[in-house]
C-alpha atoms as a PDB file:
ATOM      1  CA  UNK A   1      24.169-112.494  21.176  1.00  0.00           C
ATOM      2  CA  UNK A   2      25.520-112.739  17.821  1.00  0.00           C
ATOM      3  CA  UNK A   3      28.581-114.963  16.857  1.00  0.00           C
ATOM      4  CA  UNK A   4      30.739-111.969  16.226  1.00  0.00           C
ATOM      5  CA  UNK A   5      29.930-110.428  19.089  1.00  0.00           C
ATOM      6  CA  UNK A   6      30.966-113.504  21.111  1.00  0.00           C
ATOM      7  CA  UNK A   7      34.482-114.229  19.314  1.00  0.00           C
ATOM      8  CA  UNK A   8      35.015-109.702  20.136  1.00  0.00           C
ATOM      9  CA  UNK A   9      33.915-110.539  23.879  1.00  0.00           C
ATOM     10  CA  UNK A  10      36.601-113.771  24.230  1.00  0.00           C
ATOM     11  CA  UNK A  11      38.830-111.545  22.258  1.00  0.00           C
ATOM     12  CA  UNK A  12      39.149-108.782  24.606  1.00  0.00           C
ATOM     13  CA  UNK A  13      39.314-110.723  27.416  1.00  0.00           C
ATOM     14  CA  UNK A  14      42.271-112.631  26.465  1.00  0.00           C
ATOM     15  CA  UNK A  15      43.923-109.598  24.985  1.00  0.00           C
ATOM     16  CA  UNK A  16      43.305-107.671  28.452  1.00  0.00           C
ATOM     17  CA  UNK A  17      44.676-110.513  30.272  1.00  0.00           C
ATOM     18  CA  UNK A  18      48.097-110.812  28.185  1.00  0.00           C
ATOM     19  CA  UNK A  19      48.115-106.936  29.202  1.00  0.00           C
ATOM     20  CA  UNK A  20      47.828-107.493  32.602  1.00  0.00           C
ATOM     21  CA  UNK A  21      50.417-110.446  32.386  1.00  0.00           C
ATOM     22  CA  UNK A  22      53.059-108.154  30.725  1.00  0.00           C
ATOM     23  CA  UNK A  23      52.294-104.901  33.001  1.00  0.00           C
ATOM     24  CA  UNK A  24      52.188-107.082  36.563  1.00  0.00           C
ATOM     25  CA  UNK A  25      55.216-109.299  35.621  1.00  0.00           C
ATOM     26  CA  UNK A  26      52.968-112.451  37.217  1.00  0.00           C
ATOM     27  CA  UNK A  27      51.330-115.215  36.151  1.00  0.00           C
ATOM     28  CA  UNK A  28      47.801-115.580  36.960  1.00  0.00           C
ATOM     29  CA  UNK A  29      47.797-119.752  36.627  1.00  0.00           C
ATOM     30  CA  UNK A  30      49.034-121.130  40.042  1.00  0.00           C
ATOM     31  CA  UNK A  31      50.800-124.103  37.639  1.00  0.00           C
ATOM     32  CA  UNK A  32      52.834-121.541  35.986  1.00  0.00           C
ATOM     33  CA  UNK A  33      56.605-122.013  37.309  1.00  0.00           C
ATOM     34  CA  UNK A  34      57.103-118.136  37.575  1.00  0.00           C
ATOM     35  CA  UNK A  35      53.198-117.702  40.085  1.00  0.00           C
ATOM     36  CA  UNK A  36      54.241-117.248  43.628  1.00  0.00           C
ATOM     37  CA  UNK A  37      51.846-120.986  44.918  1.00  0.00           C
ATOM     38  CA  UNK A  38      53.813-122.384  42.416  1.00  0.00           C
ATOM     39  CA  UNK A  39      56.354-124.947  44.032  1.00  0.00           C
ATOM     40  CA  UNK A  40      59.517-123.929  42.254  1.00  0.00           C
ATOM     41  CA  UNK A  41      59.073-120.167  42.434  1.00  0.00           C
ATOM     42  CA  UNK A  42      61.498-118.412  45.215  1.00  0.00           C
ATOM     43  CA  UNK A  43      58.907-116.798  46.922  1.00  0.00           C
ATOM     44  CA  UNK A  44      57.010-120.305  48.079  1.00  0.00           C
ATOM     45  CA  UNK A  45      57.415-121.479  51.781  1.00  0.00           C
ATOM     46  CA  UNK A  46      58.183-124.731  50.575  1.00  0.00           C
ATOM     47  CA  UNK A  47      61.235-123.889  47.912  1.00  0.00           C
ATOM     48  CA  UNK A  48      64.407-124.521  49.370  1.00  0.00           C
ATOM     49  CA  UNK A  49      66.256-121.911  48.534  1.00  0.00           C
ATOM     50  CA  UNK A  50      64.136-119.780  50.759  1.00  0.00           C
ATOM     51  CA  UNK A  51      66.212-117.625  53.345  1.00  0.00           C
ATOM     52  CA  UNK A  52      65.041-119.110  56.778  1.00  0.00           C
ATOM     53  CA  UNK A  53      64.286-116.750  59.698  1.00  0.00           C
ATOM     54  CA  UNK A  54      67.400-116.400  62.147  1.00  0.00           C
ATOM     55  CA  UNK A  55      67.010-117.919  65.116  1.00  0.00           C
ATOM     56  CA  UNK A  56      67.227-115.588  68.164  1.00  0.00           C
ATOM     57  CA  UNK A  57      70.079-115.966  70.363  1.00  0.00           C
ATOM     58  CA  UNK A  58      69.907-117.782  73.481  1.00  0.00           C
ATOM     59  CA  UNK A  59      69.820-115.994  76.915  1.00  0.00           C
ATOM     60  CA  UNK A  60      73.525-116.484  78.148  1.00  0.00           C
ATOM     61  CA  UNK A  61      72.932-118.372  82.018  1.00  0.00           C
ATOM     62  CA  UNK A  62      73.352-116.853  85.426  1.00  0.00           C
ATOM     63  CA  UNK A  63      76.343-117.888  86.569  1.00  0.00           C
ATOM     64  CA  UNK A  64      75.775-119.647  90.129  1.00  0.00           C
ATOM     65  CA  UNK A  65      76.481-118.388  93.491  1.00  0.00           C
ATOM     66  CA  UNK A  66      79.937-119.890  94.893  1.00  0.00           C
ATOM     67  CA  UNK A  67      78.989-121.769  98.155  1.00  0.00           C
ATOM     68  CA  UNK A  68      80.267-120.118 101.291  1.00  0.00           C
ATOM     69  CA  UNK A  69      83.413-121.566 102.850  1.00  0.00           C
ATOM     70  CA  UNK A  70      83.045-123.207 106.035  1.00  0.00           C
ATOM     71  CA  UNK A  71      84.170-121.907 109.314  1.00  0.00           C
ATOM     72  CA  UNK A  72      87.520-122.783 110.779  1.00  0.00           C
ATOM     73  CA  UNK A  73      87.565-124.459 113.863  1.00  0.00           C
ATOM     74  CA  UNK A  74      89.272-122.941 116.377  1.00  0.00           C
ATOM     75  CA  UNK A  75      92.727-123.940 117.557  1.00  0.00           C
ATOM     76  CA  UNK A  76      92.495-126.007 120.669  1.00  0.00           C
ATOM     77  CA  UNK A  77      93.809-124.906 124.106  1.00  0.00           C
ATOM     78  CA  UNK A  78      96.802-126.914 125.806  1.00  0.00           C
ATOM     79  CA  UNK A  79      95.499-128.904 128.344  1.00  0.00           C
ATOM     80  CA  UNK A  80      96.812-129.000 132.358  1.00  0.00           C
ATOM     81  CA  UNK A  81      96.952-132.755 133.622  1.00  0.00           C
ATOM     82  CA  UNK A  82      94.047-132.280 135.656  1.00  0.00           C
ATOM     83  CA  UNK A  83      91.638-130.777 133.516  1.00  0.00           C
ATOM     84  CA  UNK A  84      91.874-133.161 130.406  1.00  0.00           C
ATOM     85  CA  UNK A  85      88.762-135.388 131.429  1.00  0.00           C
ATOM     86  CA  UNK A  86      86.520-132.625 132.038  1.00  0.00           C
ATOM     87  CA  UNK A  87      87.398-130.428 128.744  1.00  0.00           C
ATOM     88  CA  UNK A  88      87.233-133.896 126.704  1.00  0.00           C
ATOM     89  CA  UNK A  89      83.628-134.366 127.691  1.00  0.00           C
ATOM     90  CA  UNK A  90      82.899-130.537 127.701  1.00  0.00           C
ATOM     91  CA  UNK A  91      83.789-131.093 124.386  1.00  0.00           C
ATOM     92  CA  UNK A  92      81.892-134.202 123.259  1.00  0.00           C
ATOM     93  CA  UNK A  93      79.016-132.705 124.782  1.00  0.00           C
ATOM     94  CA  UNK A  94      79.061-129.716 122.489  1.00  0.00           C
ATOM     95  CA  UNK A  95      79.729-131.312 119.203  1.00  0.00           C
ATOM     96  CA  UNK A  96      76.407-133.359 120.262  1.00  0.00           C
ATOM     97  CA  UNK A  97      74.549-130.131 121.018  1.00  0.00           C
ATOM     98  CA  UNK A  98      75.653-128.663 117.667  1.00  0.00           C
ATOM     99  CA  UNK A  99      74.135-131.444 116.037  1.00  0.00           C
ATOM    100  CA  UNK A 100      71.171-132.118 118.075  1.00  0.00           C
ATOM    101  CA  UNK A 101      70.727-128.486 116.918  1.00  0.00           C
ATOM    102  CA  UNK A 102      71.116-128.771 112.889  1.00  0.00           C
ATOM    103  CA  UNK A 103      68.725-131.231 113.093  1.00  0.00           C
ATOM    104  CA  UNK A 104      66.142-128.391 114.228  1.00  0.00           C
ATOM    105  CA  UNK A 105      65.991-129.650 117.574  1.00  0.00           C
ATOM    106  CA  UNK A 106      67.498-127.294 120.515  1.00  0.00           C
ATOM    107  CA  UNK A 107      68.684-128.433 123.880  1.00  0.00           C
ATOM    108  CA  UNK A 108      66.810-126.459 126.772  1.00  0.00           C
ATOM    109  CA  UNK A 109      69.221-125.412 128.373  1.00  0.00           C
ATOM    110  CA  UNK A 110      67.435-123.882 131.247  1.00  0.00           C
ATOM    111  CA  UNK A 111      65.806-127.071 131.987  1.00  0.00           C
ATOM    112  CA  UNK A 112      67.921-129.227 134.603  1.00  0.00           C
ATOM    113  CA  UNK A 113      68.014-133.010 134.883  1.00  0.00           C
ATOM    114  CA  UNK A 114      69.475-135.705 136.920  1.00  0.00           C
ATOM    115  CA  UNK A 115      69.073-139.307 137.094  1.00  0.00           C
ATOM    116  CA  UNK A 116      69.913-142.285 139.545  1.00  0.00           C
ATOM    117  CA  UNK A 117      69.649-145.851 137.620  1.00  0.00           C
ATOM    118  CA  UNK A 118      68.746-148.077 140.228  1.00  0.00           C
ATOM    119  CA  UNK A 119      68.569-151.861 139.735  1.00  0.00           C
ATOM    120  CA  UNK A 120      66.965-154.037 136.941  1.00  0.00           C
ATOM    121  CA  UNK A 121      67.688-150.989 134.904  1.00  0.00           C
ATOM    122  CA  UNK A 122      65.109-148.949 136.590  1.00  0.00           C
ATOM    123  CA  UNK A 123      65.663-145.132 135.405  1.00  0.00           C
ATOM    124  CA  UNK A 124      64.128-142.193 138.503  1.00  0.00           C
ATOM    125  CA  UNK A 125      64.513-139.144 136.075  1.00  0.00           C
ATOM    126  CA  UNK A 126      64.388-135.514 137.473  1.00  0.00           C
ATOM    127  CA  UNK A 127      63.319-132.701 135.460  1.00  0.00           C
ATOM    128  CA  UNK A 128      63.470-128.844 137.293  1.00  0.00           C
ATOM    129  CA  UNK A 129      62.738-125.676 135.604  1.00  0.00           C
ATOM    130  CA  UNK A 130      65.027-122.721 136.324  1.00  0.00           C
ATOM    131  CA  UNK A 131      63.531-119.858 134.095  1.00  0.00           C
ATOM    132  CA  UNK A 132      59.625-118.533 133.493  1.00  0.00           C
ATOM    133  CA  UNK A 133      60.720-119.069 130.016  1.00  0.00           C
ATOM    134  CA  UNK A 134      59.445-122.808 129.273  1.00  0.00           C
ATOM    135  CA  UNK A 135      56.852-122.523 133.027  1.00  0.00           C
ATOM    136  CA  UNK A 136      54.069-123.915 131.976  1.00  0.00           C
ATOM    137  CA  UNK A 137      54.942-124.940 128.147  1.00  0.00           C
ATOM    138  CA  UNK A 138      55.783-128.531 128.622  1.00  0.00           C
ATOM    139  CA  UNK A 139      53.021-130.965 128.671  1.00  0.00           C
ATOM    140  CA  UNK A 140      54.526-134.164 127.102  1.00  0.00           C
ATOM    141  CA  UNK A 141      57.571-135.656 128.047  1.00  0.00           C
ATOM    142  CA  UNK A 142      59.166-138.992 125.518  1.00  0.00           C
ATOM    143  CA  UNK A 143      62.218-141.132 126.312  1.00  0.00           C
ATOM    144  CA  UNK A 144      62.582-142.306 122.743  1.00  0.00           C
ATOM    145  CA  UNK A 145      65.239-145.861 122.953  1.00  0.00           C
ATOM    146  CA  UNK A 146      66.870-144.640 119.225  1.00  0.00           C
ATOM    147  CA  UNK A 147      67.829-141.240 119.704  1.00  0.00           C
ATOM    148  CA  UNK A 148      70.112-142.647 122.591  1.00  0.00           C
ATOM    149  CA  UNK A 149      74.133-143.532 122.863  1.00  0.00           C
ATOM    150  CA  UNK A 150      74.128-146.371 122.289  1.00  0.00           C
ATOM    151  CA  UNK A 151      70.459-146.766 121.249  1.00  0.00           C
ATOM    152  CA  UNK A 152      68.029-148.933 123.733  1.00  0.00           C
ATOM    153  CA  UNK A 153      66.052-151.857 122.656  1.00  0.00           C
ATOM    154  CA  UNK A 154      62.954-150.399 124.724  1.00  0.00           C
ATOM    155  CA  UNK A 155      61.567-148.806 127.431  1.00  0.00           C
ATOM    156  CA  UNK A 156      58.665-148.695 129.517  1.00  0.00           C
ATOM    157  CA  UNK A 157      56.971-146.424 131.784  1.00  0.00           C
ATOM    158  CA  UNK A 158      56.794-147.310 136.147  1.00  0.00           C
ATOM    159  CA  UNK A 159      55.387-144.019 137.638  1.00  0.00           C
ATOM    160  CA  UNK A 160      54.802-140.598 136.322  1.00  0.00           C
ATOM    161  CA  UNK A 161      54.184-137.136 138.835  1.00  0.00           C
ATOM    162  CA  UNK A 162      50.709-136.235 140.334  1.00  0.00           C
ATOM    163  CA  UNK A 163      48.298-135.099 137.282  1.00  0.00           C
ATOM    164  CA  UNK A 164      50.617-137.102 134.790  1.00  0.00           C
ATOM    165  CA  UNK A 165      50.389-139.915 132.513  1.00  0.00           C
ATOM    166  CA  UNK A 166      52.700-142.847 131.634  1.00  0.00           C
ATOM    167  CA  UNK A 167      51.643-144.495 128.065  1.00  0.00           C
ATOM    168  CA  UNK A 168      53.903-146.797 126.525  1.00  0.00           C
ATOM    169  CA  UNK A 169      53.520-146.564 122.785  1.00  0.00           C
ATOM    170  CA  UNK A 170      55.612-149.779 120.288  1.00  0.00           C
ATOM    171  CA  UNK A 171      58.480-149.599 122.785  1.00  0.00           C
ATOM    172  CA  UNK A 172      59.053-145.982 123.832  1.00  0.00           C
ATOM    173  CA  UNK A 173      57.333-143.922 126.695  1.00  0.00           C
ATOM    174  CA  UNK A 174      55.634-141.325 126.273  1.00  0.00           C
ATOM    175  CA  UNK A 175      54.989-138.761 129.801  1.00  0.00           C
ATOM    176  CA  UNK A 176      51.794-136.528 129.166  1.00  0.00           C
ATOM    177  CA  UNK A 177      49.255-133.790 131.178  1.00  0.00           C
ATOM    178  CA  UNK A 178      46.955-132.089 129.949  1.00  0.00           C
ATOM    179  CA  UNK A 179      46.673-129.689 133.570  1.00  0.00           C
ATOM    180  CA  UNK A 180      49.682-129.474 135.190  1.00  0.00           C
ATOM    181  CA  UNK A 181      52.518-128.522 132.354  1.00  0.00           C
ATOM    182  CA  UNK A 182      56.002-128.234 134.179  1.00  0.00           C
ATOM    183  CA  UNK A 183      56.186-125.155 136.507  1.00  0.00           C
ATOM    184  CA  UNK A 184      59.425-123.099 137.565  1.00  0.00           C
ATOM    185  CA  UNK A 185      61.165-123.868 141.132  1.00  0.00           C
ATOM    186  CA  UNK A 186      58.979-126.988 141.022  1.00  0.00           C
ATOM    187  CA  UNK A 187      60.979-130.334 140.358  1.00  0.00           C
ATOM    188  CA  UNK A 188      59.363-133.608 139.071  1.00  0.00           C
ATOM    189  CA  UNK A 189      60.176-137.479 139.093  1.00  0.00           C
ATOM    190  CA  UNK A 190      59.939-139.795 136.434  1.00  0.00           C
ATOM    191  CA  UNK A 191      60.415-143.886 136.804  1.00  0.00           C
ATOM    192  CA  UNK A 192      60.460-145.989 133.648  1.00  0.00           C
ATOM    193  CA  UNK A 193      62.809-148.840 132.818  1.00  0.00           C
ATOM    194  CA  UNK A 194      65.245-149.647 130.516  1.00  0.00           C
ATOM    195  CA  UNK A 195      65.577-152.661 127.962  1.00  0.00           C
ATOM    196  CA  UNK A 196      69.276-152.277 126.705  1.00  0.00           C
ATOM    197  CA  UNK A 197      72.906-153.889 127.110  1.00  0.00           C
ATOM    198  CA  UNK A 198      74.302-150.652 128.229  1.00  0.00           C
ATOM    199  CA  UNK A 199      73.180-146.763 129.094  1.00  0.00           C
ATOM    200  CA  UNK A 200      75.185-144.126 129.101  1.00  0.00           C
ATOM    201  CA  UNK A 201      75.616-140.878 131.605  1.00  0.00           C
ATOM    202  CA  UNK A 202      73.918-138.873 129.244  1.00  0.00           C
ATOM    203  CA  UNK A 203      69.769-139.768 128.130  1.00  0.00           C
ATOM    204  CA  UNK A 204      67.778-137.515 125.547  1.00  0.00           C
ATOM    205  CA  UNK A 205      64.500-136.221 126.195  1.00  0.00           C
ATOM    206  CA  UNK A 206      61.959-134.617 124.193  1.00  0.00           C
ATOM    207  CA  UNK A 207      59.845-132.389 125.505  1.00  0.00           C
ATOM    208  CA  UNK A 208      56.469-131.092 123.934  1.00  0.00           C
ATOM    209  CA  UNK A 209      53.754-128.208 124.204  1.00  0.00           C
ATOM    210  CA  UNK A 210      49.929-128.244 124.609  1.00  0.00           C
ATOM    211  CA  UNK A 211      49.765-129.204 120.990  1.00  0.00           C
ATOM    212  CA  UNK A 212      52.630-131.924 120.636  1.00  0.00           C
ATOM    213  CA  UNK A 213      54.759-129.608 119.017  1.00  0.00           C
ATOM    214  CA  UNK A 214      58.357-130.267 119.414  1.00  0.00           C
ATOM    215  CA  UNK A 215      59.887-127.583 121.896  1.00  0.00           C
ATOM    216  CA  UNK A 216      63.897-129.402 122.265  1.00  0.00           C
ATOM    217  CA  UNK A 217      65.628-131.761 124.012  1.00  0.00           C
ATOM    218  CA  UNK A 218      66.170-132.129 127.367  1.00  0.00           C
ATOM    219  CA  UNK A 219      69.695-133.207 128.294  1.00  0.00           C
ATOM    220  CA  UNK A 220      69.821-135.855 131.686  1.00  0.00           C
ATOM    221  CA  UNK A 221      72.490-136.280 133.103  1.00  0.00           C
ATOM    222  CA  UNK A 222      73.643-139.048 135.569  1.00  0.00           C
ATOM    223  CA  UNK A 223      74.404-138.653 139.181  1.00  0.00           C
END
């Protein structure tokens, strides 16, 4: 190619360029102040006067549930002289029933029991059925010393019924079968003895099914 040639070639180039420049309004040099990469030029993420996105508005929170107020309790009858002893523990044995039952444990109340504490602390324990509705359920029986009033220090099993077990396990007793569960009409003795400074009227029993689940509590009462 010719000189002349060359210097037309470079010519037209640049001269279609300043064109391009002048129609476009842009910069082709990314140095150039007014090219869109450049740093200073409005359009650049980096230039600070660069309207930021708003930021959308928080979700406002649920306000929370008020708790439910508790029940009242009701207004207690007046008392006649001769029945204050027996509505007082009426009373205390409730309040321990309602508890016993919060904690997910239920007295049996068709379950009776009795007990005679003979001497050297020695506990004989009766346990009857009266309903087909825990016959044949209850296959473990444990005197546990710290669910007591006042808690024992320990106990140990004597004598358990025909086809039972007595197992003493770190200082409580447990009663088991595994053929003859409790049966309706058909009332049971238990002998174990007591390690304590004082036992009440009242002792706790739990009673279990075939597969050591928890059934409730079993209230005995003294005679």
């Amino acid at each position: 190619m010719k000189k002349g040639e060359i210097l037309l070639s470079i010519f037209m180039v640049s001269f279609w360029e300043k064109l391009r420049r002048k129609l476009t309004g842009k910069p082709e040099h990314p140095g150039h102040p007014e090219h869109p990469e450049h740093p200073e030029h409005p359009e650049h993420p980096e230039h600070p006067e660069k309207p930021k996105k708003p930021k959308k508005p928080k979700k406002p929170k649920k306000p929370k549930k008020p708790k439910k107020p508790k029940k009242p309790k009701k207004p207690k009858k007046p008392k006649k002289p001769g029945e204050e002893e027996e509505e007082e523990e009426g009373e205390e044995r409730e309040e321990e029933e309602e508890e016993e039952r919060e904690e997910g444990k239920d007295v049996l109340l068709d379950i009776d029991s009795t007990f005679i504490l003979l001497k050297d602390n020695l506990v004989e324990l009766y346990i009857h059925v009266t309903t087909e509705a825990h016959s044949e359920e209850i296959y473990d029986i444990e005197v546990l010393p710290h669910i007591q009033d006042p808690p024992w220090e320990s106990a140990e099993g004597v004598d358990a019924p025909d086809g039972w077990i007595s197992k003493d396990i770190d200082g409580w007793v447990k009663f088991y079968t595994e053929t003859d569960p409790l049966l309706k009409c058909n009332k049971v003795t238990f002998r174990f003895r007591v390690r304590a400074s004082q036992i009440s009227d009242r002792i706790k029993l739990h009673a279990t099914d075939i597969d050591h689940e928890n059934l409730g509590i079993i209230i005995s009462t003294k005679e």
